[in-house]
C-alpha atoms as a PDB file:
ATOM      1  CA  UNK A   1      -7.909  14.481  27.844  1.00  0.00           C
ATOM      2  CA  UNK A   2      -9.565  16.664  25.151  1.00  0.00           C
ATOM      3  CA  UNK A   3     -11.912  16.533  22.615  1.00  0.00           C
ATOM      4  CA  UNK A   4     -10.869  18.144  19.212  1.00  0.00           C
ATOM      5  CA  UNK A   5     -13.570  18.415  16.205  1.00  0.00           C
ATOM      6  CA  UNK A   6     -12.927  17.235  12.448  1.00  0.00           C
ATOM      7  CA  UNK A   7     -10.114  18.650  10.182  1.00  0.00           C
ATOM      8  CA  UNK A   8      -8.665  20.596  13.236  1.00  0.00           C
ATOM      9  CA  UNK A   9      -4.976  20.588  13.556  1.00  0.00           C
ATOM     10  CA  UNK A  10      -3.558  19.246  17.054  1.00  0.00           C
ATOM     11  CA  UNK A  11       0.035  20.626  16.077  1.00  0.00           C
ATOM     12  CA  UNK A  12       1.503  22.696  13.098  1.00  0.00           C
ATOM     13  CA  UNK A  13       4.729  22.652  11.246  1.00  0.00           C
ATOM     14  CA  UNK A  14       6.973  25.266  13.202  1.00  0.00           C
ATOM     15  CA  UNK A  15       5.151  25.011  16.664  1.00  0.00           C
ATOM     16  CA  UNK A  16       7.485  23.719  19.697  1.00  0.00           C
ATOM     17  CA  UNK A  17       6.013  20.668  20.700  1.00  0.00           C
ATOM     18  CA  UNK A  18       5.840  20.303  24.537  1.00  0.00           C
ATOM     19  CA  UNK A  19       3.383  16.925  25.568  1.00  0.00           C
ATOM     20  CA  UNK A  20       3.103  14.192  23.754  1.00  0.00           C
ATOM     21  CA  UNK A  21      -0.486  13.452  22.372  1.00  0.00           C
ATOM     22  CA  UNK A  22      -1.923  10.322  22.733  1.00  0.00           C
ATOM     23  CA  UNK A  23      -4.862   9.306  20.162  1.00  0.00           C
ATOM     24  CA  UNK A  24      -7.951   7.730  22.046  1.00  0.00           C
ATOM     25  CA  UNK A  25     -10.722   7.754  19.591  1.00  0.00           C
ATOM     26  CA  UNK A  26     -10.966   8.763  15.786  1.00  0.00           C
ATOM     27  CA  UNK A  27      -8.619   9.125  12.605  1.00  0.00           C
ATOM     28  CA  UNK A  28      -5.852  11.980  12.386  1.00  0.00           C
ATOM     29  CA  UNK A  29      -2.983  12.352  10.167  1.00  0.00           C
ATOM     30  CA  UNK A  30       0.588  13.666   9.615  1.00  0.00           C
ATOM     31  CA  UNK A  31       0.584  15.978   6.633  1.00  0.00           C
ATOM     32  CA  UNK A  32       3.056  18.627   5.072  1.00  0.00           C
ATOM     33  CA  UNK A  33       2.097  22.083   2.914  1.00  0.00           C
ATOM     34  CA  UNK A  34       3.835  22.818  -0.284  1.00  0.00           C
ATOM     35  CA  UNK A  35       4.151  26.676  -0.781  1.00  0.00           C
ATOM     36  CA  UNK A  36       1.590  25.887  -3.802  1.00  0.00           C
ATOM     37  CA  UNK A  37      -0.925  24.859  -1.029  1.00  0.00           C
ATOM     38  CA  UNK A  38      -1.245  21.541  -2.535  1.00  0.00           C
ATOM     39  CA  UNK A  39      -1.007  18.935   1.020  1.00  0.00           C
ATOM     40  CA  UNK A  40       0.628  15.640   1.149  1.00  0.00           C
ATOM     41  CA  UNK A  41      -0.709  13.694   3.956  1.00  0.00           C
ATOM     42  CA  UNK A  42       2.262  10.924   5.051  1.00  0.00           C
ATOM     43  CA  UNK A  43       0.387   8.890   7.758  1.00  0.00           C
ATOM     44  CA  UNK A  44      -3.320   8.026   9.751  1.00  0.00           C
ATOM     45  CA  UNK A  45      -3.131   7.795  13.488  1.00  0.00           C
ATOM     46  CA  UNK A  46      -5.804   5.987  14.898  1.00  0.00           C
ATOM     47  CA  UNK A  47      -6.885   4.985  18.404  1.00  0.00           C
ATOM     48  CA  UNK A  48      -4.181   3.940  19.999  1.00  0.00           C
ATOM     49  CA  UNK A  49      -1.218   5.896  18.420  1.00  0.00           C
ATOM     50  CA  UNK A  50       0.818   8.393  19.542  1.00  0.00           C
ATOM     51  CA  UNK A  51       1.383  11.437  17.662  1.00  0.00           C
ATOM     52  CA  UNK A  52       4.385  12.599  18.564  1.00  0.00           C
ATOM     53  CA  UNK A  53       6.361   9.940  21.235  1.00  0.00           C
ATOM     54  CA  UNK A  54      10.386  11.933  20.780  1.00  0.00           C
ATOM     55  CA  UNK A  55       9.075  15.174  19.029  1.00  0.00           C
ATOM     56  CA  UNK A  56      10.247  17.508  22.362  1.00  0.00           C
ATOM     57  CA  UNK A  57      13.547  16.434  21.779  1.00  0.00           C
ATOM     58  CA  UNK A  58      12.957  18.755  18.615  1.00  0.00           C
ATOM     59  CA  UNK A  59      13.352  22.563  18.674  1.00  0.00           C
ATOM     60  CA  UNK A  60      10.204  22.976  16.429  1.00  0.00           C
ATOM     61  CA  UNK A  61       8.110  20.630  14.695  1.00  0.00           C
ATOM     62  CA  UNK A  62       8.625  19.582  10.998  1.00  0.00           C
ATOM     63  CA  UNK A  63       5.642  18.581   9.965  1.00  0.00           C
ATOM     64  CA  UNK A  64       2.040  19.104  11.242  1.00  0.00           C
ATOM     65  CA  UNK A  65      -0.575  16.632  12.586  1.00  0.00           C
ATOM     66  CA  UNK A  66      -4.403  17.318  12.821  1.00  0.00           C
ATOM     67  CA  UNK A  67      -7.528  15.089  13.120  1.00  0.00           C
ATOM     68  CA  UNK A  68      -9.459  13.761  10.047  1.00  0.00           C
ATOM     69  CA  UNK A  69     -12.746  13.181  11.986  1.00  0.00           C
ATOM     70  CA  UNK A  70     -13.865  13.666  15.801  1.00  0.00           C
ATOM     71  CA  UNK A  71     -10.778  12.715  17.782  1.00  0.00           C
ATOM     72  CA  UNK A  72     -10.469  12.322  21.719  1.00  0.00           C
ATOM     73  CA  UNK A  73      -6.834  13.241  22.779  1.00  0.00           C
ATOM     74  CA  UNK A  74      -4.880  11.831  25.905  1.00  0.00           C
ATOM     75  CA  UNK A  75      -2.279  14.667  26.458  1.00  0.00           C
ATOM     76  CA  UNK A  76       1.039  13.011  28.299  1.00  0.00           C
ATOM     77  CA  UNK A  77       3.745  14.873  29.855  1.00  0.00           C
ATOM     78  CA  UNK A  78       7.290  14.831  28.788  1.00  0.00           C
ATOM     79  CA  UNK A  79       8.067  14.192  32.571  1.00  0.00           C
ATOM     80  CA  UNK A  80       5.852  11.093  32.913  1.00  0.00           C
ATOM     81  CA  UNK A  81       6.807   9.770  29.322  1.00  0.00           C
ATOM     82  CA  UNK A  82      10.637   9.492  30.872  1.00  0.00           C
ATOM     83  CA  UNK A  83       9.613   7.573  34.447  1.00  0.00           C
ATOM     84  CA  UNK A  84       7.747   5.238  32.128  1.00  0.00           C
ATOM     85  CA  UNK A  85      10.489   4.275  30.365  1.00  0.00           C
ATOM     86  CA  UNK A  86      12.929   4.309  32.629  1.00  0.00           C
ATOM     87  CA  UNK A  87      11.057   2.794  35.432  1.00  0.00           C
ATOM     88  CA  UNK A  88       9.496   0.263  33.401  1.00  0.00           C
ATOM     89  CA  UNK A  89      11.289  -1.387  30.757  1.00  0.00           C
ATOM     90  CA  UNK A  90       8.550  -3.346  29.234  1.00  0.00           C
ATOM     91  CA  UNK A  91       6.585  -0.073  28.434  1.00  0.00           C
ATOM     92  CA  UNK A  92      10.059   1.387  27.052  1.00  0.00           C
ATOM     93  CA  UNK A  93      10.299  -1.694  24.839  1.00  0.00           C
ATOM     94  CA  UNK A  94       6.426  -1.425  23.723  1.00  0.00           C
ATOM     95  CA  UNK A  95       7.247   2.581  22.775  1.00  0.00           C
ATOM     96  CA  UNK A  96      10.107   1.988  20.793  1.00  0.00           C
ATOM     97  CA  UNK A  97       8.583  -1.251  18.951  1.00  0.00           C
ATOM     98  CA  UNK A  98       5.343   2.165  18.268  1.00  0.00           C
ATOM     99  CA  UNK A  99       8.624   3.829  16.542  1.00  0.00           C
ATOM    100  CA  UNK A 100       9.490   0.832  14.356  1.00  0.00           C
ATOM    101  CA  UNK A 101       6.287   0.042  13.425  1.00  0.00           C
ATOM    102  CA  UNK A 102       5.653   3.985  12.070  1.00  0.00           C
ATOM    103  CA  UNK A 103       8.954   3.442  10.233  1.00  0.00           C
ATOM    104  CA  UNK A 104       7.688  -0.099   8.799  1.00  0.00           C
ATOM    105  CA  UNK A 105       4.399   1.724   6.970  1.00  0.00           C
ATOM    106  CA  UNK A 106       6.005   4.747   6.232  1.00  0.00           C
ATOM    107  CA  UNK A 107       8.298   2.872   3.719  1.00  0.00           C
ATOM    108  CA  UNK A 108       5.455   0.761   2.560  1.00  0.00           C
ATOM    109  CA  UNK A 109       3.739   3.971   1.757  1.00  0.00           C
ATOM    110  CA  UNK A 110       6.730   4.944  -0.115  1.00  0.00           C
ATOM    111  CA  UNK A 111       6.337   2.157  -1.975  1.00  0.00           C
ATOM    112  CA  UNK A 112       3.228   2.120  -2.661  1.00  0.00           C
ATOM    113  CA  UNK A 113       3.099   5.593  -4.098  1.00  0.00           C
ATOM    114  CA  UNK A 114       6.315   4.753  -6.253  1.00  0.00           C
ATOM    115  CA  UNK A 115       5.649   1.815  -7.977  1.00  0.00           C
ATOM    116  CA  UNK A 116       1.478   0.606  -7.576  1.00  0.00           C
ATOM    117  CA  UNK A 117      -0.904   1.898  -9.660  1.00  0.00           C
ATOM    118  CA  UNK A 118      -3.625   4.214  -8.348  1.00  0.00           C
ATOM    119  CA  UNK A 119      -6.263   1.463  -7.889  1.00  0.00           C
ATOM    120  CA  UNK A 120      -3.844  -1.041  -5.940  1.00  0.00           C
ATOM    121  CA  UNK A 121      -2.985   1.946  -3.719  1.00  0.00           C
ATOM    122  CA  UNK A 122      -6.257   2.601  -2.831  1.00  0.00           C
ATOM    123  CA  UNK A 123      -6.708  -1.123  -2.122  1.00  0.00           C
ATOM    124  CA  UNK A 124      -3.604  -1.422  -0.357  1.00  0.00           C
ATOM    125  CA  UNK A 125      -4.398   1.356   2.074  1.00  0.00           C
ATOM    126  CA  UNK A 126      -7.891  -0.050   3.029  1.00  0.00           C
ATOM    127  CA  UNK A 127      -6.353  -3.790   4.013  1.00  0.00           C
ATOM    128  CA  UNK A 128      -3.399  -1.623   6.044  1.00  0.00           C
ATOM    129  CA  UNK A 129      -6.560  -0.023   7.908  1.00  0.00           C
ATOM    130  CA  UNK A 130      -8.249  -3.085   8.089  1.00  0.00           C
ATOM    131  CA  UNK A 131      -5.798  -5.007   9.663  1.00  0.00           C
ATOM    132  CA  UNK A 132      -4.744  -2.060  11.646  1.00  0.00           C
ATOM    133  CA  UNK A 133      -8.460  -1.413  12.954  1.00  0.00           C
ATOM    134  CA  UNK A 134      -8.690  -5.204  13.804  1.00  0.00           C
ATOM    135  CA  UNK A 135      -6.060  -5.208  16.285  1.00  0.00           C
ATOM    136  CA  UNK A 136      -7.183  -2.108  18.214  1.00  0.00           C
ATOM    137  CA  UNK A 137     -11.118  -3.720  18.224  1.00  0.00           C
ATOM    138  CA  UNK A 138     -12.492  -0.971  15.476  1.00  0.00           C
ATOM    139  CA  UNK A 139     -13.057  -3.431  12.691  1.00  0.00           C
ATOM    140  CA  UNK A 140     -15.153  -6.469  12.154  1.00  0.00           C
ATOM    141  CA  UNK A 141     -13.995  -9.349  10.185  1.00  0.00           C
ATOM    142  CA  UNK A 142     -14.092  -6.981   6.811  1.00  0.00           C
ATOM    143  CA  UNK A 143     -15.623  -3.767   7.866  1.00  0.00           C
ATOM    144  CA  UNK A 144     -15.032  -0.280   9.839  1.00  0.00           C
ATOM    145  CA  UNK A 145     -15.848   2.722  10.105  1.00  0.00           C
ATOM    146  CA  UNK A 146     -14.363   5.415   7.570  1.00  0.00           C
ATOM    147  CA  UNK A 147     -15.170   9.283   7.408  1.00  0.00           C
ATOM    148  CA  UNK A 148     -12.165  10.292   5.569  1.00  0.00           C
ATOM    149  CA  UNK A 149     -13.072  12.689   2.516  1.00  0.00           C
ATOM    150  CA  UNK A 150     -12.121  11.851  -1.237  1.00  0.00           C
ATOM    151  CA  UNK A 151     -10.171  15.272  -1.188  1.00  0.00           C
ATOM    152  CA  UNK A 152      -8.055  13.119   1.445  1.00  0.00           C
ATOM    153  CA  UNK A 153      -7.791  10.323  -0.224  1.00  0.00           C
ATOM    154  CA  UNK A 154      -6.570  12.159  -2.921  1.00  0.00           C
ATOM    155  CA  UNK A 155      -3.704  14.368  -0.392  1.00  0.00           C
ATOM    156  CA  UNK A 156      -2.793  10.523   1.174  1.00  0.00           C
ATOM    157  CA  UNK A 157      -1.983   8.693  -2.536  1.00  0.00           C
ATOM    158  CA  UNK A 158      -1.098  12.116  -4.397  1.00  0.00           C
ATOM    159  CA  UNK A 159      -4.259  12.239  -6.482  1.00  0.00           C
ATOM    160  CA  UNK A 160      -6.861  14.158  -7.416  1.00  0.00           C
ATOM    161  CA  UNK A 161     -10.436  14.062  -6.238  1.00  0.00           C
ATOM    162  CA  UNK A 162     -12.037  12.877  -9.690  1.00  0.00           C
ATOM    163  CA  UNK A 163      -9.060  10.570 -10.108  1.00  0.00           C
ATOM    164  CA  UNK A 164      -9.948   8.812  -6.662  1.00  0.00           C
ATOM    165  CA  UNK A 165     -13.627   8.986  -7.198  1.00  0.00           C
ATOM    166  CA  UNK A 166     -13.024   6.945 -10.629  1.00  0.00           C
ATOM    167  CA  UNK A 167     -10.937   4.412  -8.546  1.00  0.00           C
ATOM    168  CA  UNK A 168     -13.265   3.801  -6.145  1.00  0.00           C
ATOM    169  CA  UNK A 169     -15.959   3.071  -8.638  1.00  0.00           C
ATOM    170  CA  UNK A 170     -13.370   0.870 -10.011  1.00  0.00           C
ATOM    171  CA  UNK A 171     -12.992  -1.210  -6.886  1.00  0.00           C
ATOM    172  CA  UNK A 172     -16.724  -1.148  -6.542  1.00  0.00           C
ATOM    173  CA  UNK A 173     -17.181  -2.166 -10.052  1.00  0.00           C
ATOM    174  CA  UNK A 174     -14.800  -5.199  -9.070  1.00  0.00           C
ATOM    175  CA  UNK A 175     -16.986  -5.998  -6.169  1.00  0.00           C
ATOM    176  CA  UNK A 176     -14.104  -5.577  -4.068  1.00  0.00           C
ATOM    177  CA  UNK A 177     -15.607  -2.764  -1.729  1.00  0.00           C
ATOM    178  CA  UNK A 178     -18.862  -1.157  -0.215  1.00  0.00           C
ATOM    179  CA  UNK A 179     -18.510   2.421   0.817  1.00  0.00           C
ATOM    180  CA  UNK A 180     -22.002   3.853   2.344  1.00  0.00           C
ATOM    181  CA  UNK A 181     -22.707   5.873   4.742  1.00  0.00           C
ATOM    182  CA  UNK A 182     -18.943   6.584   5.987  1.00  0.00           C
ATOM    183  CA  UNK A 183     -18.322   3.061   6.814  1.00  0.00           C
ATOM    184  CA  UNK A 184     -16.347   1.053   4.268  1.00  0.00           C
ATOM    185  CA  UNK A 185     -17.086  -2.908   3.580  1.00  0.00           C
ATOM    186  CA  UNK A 186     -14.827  -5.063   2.479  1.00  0.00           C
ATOM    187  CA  UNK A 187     -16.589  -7.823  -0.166  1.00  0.00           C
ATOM    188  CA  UNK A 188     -13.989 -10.580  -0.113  1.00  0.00           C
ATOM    189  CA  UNK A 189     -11.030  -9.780   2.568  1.00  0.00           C
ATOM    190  CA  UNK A 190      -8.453 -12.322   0.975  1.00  0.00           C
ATOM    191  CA  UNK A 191      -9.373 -11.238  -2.705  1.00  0.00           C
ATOM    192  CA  UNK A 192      -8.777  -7.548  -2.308  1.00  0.00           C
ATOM    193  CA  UNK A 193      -5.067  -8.518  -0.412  1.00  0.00           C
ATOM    194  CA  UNK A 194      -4.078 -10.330  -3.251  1.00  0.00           C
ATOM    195  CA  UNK A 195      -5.209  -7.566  -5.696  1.00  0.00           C
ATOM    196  CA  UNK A 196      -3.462  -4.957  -3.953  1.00  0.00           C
ATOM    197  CA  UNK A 197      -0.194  -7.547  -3.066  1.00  0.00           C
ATOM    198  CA  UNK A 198      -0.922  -6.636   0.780  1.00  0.00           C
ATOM    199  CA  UNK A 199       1.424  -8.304   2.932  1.00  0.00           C
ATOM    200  CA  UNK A 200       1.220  -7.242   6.384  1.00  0.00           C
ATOM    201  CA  UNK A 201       4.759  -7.993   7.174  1.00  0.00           C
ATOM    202  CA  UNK A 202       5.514  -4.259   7.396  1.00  0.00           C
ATOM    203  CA  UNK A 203       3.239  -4.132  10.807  1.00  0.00           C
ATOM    204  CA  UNK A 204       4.973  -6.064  12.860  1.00  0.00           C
ATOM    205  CA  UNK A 205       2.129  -7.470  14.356  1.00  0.00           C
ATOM    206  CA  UNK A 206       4.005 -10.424  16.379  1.00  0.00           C
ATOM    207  CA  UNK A 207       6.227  -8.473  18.532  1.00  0.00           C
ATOM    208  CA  UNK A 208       9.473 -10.182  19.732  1.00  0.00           C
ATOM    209  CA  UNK A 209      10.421  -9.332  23.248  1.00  0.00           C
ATOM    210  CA  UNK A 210      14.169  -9.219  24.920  1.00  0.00           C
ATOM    211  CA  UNK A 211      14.943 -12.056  26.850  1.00  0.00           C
ATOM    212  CA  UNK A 212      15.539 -10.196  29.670  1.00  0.00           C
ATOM    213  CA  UNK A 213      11.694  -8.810  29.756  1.00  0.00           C
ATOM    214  CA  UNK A 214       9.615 -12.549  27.945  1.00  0.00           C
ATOM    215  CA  UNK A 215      11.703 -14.465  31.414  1.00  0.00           C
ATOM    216  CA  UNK A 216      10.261 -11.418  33.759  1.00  0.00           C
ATOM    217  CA  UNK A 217       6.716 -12.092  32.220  1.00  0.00           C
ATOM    218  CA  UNK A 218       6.981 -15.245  32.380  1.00  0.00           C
ATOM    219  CA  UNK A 219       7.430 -15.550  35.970  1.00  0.00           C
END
């Protein structure tokens, strides 16, 4: 395990990747570089994630990853990765469900960024982390804790900084959010889904096992 400040990157675009990194505490993210400098950030990893699960299979990486606030890092050998899974084919099916689930909010990001408006993105992001938080234990009923700059904000929904400050007085205006002192309140959990149309679908939260693995736990 490491520790690995704010705004540090854990892997670049390019590198070889070798273990795979395990998040343990804080926010990081998956972001790309246009050759204008502008940066697109394409996901949050928070406790409990893994960055990078089948990157060694890749020559190089195609994308970077690098913490948003204080992270703790679990780093995992390639080697011990493959006994897991195919010694123990519970934790294989719990890795690849990870996979799906990345896939699942990746194209609701997608989504979001093609066809909401900037103030139902913003919403919709903070119920994903919400929710998200909640089943790790890092959110209360309608709060957590949030140190993620406007500047990314603005690289996760493709806006600028003045454009996400205005949204987020917006949403405050609305009485739909608290944001003080890096920790962000929610007002009224079920009014701010149904503004942003969050359906948490897309999570996957109920996992469905193989037979083969629910009649092993079972016994």
């Amino acid at each position: 395990m490491r520790h690995v400040g704010a705004r540090e990157d854990l892997i670049r675009e390019g590198d070889r990747p070798d273990d795979v990194q395990l998040i343990l505490e804080g926010f990081a993210c998956r972001y790309k570089v246009l050759p204008d400098g502008q940066r697109q950030i394409m996901a949050y990893l928070i406790p409990g994630d893994i960055c990078d699960l089948h990157v060694a299979i890749l020559g190089q990486m195609d994308h970077s990853i690098a913490t948003l606030t204080p992270c703790k890092i679990a780093h995992i050998s390639q080697a011990a990765v493959l006994e897991l899974t195919t010694k123990h084919p519970s934790i294989h099916h719990a890795l690849w469900w990870n996979t799906l689930v990345d896939e699942g909010i990746l194209r609701e990001w997608l989504v979001t960024m093609g066809r909401r408006p900037a103030d139902k993105q913003l919403a919709h992001l903070f119920c994903e982390l919400l929710v998200r938080l909640q089943t790790v234990g890092l959110a209360s009923q309608n709060s957590f804790d949030f140190g993620v700059t406007q500047e990314e904000l603005g690289d996760t929904l493709g806006l600028s900084s003045v454009h996400v400050n205005r949204v987020l007085q917006q949403l405050r205006d609305g009485d739909l959010i608290v944001l003080k002192d890096k920790r962000l309140t929610v007002v009224d959990v079920e009014r701010l889904k149904l503004f942003a149309d969050f359906d948490p679908l897309y999570l996957h939260l109920t996992r469905r096992l193989p037979p083969a693995l629910a009649q092993g736990m079972a016994s």
